[in-house]
PDB file of N, CA and C in Angstrom:
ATOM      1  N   UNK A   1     118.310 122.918  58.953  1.00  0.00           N
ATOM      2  CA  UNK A   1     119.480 122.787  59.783  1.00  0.00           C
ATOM      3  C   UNK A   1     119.300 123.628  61.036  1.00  0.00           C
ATOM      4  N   UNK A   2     119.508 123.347  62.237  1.00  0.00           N
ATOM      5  CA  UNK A   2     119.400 123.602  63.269  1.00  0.00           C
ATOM      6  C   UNK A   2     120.845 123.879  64.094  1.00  0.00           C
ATOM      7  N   UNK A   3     120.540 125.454  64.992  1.00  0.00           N
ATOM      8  CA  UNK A   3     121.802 126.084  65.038  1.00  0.00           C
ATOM      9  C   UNK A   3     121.905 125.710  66.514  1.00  0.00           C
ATOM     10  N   UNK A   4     122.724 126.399  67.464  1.00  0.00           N
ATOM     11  CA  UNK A   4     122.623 126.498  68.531  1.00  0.00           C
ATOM     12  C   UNK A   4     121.534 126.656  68.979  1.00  0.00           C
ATOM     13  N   UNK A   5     121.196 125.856  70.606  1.00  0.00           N
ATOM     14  CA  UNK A   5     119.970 127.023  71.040  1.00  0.00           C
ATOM     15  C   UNK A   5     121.077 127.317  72.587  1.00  0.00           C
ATOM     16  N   UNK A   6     120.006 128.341  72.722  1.00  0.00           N
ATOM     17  CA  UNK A   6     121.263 129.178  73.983  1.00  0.00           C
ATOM     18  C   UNK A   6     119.475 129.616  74.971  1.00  0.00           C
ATOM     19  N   UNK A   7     119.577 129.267  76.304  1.00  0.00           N
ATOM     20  CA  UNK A   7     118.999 129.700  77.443  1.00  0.00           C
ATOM     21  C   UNK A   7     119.705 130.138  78.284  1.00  0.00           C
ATOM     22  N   UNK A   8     117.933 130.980  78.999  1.00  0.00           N
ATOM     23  CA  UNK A   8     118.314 131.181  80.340  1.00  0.00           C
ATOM     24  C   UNK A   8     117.492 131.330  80.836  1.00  0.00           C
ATOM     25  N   UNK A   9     117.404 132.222  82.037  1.00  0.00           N
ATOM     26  CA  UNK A   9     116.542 131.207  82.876  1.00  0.00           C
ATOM     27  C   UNK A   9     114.804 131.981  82.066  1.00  0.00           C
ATOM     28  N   UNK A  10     113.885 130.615  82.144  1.00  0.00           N
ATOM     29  CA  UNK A  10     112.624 131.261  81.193  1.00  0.00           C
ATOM     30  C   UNK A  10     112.902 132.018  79.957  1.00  0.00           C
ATOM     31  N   UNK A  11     113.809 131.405  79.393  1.00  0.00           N
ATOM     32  CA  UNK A  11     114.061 131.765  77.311  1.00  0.00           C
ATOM     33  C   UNK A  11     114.814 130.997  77.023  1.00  0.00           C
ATOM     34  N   UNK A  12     114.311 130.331  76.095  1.00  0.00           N
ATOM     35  CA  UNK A  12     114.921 129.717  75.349  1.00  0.00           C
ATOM     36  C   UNK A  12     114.982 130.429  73.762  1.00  0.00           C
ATOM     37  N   UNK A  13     116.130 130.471  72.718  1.00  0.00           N
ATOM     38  CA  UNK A  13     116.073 130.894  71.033  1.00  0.00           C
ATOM     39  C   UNK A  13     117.144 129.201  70.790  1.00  0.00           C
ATOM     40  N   UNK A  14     116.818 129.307  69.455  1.00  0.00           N
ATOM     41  CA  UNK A  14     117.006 128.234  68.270  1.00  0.00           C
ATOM     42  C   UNK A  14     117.066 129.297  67.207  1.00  0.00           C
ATOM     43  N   UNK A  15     118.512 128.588  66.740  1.00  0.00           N
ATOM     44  CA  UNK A  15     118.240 129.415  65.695  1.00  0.00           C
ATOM     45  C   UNK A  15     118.715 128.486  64.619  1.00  0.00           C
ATOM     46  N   UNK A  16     118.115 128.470  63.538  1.00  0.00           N
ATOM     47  CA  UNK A  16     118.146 127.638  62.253  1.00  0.00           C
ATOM     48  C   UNK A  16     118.531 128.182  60.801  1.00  0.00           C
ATOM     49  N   UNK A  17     118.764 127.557  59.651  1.00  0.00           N
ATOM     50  CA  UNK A  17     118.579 127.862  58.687  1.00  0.00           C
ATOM     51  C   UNK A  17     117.392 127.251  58.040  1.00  0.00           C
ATOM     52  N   UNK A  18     116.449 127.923  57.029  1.00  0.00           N
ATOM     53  CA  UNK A  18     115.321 127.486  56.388  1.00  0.00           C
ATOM     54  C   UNK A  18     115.935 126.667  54.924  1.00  0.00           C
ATOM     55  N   UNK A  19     115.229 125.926  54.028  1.00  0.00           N
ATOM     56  CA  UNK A  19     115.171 125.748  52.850  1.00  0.00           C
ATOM     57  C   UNK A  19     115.694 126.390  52.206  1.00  0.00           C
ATOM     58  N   UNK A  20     114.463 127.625  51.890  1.00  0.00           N
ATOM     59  CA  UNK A  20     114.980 128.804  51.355  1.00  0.00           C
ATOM     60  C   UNK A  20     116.058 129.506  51.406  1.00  0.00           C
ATOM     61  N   UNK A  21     116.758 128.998  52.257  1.00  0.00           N
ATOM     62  CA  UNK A  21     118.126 129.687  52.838  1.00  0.00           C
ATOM     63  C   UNK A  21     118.682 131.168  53.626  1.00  0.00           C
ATOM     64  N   UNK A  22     116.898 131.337  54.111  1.00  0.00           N
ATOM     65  CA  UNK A  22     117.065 132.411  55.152  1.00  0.00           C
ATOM     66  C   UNK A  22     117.066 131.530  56.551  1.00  0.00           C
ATOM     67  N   UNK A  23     117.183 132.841  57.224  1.00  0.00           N
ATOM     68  CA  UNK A  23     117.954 132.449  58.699  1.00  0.00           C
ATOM     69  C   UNK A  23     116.399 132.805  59.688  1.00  0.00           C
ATOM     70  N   UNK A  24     116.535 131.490  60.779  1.00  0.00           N
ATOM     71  CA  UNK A  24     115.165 131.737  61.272  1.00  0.00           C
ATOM     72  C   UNK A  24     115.992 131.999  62.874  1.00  0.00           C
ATOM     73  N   UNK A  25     115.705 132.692  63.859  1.00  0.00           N
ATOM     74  CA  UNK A  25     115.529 133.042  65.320  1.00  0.00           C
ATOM     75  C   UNK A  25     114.739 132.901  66.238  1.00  0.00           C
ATOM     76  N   UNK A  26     113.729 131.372  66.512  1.00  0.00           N
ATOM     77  CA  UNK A  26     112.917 130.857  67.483  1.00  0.00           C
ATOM     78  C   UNK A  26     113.461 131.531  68.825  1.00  0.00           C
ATOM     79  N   UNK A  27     112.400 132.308  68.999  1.00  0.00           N
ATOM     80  CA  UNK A  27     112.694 132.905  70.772  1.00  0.00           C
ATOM     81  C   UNK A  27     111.313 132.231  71.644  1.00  0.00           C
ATOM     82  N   UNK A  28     111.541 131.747  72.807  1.00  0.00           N
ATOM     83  CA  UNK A  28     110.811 131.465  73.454  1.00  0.00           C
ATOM     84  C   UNK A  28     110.754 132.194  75.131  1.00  0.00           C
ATOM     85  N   UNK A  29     109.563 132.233  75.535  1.00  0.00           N
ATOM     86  CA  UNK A  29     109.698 133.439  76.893  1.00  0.00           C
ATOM     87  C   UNK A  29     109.612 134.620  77.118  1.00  0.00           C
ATOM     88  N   UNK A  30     110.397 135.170  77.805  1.00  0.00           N
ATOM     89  CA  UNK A  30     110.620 136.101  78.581  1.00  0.00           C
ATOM     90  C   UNK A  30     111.751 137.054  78.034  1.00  0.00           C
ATOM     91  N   UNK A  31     112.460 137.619  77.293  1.00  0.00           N
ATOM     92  CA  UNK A  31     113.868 138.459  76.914  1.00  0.00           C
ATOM     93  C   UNK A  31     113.376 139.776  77.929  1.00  0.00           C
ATOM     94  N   UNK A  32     114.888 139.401  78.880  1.00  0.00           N
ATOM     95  CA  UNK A  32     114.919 140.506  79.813  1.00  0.00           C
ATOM     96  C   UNK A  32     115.988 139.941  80.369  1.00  0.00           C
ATOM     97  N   UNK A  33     117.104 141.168  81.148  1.00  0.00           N
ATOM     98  CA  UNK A  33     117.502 140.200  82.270  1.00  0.00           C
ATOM     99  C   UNK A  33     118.878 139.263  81.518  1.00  0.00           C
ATOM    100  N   UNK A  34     119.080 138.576  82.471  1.00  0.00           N
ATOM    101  CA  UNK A  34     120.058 137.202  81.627  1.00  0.00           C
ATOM    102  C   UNK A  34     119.613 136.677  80.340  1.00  0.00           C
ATOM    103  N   UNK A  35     119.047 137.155  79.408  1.00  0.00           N
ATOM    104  CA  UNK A  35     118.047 136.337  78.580  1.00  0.00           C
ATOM    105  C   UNK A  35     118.454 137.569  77.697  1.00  0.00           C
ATOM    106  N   UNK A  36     119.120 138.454  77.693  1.00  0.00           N
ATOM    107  CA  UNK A  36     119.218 139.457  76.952  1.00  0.00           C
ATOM    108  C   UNK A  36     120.440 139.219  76.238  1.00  0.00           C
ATOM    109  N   UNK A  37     121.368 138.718  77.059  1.00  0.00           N
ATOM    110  CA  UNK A  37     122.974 138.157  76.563  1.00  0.00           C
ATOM    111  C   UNK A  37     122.548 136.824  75.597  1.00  0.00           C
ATOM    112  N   UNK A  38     121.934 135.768  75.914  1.00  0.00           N
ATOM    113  CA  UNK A  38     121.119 135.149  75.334  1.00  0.00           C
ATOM    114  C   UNK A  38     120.724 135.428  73.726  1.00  0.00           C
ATOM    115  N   UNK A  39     120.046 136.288  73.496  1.00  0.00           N
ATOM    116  CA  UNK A  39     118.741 136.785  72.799  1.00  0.00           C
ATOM    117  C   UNK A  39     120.123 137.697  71.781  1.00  0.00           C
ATOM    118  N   UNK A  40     120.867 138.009  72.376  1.00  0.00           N
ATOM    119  CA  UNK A  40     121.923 138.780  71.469  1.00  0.00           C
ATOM    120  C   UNK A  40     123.080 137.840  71.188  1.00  0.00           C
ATOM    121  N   UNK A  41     122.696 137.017  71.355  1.00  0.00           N
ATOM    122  CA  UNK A  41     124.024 135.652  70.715  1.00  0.00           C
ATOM    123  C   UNK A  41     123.152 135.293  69.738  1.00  0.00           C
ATOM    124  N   UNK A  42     121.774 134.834  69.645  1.00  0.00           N
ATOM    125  CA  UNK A  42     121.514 134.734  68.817  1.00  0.00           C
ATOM    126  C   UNK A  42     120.909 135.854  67.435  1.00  0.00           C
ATOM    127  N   UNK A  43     120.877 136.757  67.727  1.00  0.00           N
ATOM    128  CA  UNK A  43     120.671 137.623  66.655  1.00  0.00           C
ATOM    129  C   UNK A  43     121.920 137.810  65.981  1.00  0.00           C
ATOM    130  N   UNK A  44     123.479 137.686  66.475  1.00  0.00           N
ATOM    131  CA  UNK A  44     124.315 137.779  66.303  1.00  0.00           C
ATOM    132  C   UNK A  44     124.738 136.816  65.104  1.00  0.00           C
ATOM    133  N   UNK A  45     124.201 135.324  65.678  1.00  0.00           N
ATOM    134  CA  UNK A  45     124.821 134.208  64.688  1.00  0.00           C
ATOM    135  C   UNK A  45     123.875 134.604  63.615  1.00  0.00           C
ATOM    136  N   UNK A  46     123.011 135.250  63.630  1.00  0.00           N
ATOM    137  CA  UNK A  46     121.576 134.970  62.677  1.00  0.00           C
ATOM    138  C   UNK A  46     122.574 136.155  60.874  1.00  0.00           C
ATOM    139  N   UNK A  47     122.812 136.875  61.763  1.00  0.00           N
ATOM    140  CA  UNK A  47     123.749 138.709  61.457  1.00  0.00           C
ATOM    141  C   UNK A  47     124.854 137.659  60.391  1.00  0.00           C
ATOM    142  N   UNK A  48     125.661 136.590  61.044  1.00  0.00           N
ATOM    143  CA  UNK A  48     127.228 136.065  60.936  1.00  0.00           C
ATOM    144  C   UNK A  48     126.295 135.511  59.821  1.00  0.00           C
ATOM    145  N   UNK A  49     125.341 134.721  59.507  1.00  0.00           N
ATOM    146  CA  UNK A  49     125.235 133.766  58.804  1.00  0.00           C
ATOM    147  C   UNK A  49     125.037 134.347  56.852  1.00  0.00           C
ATOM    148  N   UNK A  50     124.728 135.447  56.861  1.00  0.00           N
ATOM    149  CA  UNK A  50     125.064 136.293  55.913  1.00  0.00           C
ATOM    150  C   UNK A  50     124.191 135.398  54.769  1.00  0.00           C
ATOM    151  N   UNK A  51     122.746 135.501  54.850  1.00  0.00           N
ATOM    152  CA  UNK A  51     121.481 135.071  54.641  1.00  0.00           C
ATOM    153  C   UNK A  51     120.771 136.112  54.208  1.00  0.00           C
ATOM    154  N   UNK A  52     119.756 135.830  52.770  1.00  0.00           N
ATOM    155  CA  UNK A  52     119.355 137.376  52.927  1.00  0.00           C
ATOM    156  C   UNK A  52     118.478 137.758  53.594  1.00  0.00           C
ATOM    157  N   UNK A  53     117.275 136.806  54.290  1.00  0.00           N
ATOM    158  CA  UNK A  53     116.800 137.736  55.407  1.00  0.00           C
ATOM    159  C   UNK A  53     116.691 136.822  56.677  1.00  0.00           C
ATOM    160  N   UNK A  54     116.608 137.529  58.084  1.00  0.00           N
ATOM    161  CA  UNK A  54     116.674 136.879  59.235  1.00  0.00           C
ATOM    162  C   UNK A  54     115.336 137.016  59.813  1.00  0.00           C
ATOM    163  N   UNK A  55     114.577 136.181  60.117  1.00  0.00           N
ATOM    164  CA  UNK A  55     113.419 136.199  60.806  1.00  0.00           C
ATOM    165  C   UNK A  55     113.023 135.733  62.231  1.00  0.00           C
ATOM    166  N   UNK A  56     112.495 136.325  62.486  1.00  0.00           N
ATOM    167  CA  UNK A  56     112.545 136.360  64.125  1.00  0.00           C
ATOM    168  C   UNK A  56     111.105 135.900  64.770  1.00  0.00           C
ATOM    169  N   UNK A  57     111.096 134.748  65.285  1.00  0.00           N
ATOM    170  CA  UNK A  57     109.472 134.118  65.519  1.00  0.00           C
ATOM    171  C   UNK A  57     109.547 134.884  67.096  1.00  0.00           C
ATOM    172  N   UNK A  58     109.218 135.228  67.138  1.00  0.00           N
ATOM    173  CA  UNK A  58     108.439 136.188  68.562  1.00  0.00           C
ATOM    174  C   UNK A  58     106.740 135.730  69.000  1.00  0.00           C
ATOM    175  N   UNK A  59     106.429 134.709  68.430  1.00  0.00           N
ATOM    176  CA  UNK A  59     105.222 133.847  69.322  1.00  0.00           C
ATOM    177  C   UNK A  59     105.377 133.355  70.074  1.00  0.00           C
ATOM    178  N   UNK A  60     106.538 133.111  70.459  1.00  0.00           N
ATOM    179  CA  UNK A  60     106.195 132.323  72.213  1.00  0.00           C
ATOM    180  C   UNK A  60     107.051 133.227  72.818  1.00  0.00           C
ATOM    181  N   UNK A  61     107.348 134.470  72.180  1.00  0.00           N
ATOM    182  CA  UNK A  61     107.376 135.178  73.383  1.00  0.00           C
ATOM    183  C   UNK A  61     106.497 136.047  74.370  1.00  0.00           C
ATOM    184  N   UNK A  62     106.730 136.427  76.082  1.00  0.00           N
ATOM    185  CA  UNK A  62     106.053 136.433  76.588  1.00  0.00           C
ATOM    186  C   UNK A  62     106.182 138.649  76.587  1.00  0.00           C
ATOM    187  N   UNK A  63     107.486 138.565  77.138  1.00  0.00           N
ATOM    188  CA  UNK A  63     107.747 139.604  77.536  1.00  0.00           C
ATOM    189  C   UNK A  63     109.034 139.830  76.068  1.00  0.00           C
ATOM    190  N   UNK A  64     109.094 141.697  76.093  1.00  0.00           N
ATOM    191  CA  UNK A  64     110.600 141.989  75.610  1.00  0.00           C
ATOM    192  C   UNK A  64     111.199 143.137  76.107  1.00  0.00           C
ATOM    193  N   UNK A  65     111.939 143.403  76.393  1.00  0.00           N
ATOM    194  CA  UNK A  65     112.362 144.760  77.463  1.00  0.00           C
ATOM    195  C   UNK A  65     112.865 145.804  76.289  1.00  0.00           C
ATOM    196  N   UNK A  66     112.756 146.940  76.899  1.00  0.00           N
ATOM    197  CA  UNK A  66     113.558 148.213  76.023  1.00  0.00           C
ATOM    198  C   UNK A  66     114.857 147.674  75.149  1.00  0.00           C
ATOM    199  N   UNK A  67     115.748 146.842  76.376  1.00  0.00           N
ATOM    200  CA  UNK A  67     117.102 146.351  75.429  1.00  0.00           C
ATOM    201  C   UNK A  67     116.613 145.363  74.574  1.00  0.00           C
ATOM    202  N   UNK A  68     116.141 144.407  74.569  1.00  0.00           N
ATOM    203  CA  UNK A  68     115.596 143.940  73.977  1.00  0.00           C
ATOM    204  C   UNK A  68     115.376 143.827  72.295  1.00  0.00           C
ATOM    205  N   UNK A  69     114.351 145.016  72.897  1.00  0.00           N
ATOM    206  CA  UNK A  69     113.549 145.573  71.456  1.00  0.00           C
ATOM    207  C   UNK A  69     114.903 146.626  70.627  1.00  0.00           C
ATOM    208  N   UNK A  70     115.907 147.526  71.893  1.00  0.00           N
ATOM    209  CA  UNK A  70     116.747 148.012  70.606  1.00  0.00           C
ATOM    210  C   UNK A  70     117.771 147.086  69.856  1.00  0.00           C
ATOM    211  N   UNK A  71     118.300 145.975  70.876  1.00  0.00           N
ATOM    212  CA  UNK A  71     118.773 144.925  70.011  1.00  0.00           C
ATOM    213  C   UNK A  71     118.122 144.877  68.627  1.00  0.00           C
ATOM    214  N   UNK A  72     117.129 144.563  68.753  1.00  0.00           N
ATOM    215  CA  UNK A  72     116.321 144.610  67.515  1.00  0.00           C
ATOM    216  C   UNK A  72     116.963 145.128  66.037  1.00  0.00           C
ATOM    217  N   UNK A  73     116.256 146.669  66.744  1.00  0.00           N
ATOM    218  CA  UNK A  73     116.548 148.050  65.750  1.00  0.00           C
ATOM    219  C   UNK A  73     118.014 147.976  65.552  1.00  0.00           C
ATOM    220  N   UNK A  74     119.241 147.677  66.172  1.00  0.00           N
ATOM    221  CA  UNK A  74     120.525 147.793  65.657  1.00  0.00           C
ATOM    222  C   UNK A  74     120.672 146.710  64.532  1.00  0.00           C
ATOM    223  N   UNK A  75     120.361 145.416  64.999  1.00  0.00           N
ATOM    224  CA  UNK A  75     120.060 144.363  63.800  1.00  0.00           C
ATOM    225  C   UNK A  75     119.896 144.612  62.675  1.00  0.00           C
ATOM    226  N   UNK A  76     118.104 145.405  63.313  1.00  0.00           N
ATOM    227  CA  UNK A  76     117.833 145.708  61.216  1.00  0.00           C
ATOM    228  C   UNK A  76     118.609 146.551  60.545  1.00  0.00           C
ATOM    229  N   UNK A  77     119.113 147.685  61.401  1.00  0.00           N
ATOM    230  CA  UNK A  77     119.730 148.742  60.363  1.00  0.00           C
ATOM    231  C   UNK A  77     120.436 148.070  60.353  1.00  0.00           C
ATOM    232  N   UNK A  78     121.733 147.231  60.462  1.00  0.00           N
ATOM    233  CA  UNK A  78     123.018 146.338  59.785  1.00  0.00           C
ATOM    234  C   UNK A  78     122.270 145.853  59.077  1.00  0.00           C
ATOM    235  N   UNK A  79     121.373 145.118  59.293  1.00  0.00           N
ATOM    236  CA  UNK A  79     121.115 144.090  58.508  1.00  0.00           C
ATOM    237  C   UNK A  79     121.066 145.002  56.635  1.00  0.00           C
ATOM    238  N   UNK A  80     120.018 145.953  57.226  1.00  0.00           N
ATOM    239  CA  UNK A  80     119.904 146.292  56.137  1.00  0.00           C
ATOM    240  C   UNK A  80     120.993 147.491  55.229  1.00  0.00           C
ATOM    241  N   UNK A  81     122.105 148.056  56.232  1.00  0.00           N
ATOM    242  CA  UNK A  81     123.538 148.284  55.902  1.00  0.00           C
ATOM    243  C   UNK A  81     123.998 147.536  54.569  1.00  0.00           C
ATOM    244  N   UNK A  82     123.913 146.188  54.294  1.00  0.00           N
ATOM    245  CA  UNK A  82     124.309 145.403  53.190  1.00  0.00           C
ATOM    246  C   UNK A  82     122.915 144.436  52.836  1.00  0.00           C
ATOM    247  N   UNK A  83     121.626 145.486  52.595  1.00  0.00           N
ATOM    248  CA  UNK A  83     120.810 145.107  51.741  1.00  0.00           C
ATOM    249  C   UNK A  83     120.469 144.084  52.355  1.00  0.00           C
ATOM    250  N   UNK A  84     120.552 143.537  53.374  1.00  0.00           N
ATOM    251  CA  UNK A  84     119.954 142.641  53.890  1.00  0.00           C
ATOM    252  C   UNK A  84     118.409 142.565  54.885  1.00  0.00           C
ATOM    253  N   UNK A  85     117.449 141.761  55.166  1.00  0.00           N
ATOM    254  CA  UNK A  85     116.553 142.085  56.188  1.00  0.00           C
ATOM    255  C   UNK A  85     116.441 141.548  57.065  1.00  0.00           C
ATOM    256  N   UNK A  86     115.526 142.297  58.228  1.00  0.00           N
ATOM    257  CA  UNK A  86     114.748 141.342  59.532  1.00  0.00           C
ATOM    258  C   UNK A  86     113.559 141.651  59.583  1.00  0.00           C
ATOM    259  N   UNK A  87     113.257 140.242  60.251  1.00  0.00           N
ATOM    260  CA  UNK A  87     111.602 140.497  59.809  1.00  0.00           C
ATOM    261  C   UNK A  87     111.109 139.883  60.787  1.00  0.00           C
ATOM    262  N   UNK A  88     110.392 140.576  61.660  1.00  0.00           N
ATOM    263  CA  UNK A  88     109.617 139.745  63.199  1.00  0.00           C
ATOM    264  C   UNK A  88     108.322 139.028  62.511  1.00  0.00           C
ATOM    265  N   UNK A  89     108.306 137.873  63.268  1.00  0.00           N
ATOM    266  CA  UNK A  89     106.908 136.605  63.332  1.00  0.00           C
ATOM    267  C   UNK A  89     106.136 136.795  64.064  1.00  0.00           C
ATOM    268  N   UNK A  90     104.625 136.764  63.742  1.00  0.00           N
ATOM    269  CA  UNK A  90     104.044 136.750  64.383  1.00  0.00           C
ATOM    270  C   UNK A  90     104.026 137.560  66.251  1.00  0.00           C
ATOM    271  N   UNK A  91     104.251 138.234  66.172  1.00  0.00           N
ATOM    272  CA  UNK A  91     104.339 139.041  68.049  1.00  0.00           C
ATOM    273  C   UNK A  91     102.630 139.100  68.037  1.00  0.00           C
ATOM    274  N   UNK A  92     102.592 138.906  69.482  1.00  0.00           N
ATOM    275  CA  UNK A  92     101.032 139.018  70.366  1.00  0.00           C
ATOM    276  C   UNK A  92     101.238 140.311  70.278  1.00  0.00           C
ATOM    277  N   UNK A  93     100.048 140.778  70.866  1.00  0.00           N
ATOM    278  CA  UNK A  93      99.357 142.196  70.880  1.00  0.00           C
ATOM    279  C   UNK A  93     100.034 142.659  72.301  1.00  0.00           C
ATOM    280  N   UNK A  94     100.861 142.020  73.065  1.00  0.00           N
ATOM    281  CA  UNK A  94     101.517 142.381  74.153  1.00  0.00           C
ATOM    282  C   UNK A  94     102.763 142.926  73.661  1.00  0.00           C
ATOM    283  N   UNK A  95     103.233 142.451  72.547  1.00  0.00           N
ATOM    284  CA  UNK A  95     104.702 142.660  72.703  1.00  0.00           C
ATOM    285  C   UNK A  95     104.665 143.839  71.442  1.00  0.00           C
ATOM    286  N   UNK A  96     103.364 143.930  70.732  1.00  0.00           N
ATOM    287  CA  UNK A  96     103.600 145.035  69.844  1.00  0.00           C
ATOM    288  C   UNK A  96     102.641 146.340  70.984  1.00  0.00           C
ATOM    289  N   UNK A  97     102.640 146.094  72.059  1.00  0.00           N
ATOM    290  CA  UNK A  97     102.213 147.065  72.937  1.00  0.00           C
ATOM    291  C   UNK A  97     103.652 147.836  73.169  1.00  0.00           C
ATOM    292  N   UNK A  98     104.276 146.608  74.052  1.00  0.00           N
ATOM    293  CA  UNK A  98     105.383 146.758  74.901  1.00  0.00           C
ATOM    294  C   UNK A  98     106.480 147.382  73.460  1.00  0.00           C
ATOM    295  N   UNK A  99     106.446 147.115  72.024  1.00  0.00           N
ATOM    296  CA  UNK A  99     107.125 147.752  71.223  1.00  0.00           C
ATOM    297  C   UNK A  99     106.742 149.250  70.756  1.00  0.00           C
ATOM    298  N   UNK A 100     105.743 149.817  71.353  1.00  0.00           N
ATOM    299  CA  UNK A 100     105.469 151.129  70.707  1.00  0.00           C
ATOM    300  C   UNK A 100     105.727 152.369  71.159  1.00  0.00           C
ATOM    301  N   UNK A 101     106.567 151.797  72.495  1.00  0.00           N
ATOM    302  CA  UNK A 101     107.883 153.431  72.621  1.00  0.00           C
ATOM    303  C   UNK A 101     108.825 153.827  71.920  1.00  0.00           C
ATOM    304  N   UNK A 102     109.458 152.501  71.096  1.00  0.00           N
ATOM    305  CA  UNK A 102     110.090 152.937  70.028  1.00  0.00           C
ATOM    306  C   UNK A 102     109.654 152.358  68.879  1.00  0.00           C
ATOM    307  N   UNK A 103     108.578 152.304  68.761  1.00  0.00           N
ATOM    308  CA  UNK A 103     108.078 152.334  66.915  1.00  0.00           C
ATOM    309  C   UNK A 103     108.931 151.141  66.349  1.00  0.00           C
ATOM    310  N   UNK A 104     108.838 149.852  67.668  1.00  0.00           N
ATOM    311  CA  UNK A 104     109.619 148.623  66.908  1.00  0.00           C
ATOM    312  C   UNK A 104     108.403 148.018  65.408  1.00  0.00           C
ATOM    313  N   UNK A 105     107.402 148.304  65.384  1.00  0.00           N
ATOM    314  CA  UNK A 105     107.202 147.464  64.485  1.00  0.00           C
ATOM    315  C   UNK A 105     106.756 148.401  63.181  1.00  0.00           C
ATOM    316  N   UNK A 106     107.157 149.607  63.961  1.00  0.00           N
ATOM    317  CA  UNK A 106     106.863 150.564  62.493  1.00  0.00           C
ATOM    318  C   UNK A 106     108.094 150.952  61.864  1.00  0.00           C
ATOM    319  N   UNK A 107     109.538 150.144  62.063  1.00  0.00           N
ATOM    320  CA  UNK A 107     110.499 150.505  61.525  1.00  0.00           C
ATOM    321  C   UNK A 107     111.175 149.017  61.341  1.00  0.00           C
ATOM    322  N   UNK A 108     110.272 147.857  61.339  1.00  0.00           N
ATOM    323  CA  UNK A 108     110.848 146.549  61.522  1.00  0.00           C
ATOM    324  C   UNK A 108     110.153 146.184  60.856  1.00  0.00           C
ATOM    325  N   UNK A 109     110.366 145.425  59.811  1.00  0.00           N
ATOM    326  CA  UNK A 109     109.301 144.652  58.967  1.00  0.00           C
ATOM    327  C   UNK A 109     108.692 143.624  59.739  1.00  0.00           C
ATOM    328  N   UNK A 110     106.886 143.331  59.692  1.00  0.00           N
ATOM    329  CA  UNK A 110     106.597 142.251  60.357  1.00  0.00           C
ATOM    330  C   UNK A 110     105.537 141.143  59.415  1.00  0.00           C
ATOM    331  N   UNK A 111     105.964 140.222  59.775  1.00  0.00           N
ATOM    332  CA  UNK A 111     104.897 139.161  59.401  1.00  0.00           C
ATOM    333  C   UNK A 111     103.745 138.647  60.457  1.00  0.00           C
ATOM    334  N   UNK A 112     102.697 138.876  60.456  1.00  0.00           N
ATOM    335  CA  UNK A 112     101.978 139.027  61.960  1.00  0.00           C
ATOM    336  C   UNK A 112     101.295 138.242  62.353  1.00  0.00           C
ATOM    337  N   UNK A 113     101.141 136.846  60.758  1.00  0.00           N
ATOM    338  CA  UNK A 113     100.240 136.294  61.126  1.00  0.00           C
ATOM    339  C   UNK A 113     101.607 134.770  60.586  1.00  0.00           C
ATOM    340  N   UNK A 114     102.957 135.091  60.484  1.00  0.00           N
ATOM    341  CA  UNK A 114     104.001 133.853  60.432  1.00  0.00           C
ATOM    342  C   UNK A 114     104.521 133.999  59.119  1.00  0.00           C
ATOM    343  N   UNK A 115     105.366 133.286  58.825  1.00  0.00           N
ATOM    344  CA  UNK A 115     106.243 133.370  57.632  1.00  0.00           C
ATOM    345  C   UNK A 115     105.275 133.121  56.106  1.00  0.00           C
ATOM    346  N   UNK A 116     106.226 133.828  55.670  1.00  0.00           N
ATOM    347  CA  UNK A 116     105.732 134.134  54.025  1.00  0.00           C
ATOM    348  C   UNK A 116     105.540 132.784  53.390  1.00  0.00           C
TER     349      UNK A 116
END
């Protein structure tokens, strides 16, 4: 099942439900910028859908900014507030660059090479 997708300019997210009945977050682009309001609507519905874990495909993304990435980190700790998880997809070696001022992927569960 297929959720909203919400752009802007250079990002596009989709966000879905799986089979399994976790919650998936297709980001595409650039998150920065207008794309940040974006990028936090959908982590939001992903949060509402009360799934036990939310996964976040970050392969076609290009760029992710500081806000961005703490969007992130507020996510998981709710998420995981009520035992719940997030779990980033696959990220390039750019964006786990651009994540290592704040230790996004050493406090974020990741799948690096795509879903379980």
């Amino acid at each position: 099942m297929h959720g909203p997708i919400t752009q802007a300019a250079g990002f596009v997210a989709v966000s879905s439900i799986r089979d399994d009945g976790d919650h998936v977050v297709i980001a595409r682009g650039s998150i920065e910028g207008l794309a940040l309001a974006e990028f936090g609507t959908a982590l939001d519905l992903a949060a509402a859908a009360h799934t036990p874990c939310v996964y976040v495909d970050l392969a076609g993304v290009t760029h992710w900014s500081l806000l961005a990435q703490a969007m992130v980190l507020t996510t998981s700790r709710e998420l995981a507030r009520h035992g719940r998880q997030l779990v980033l997809v696959a990220p390039s070696a750019t964006l786990r660059d651009e994540g290592a001022p704040l230790n996004v992927f050493g406090r974020v569960s990741t799948e690096p090479n795509g879903y379980p």
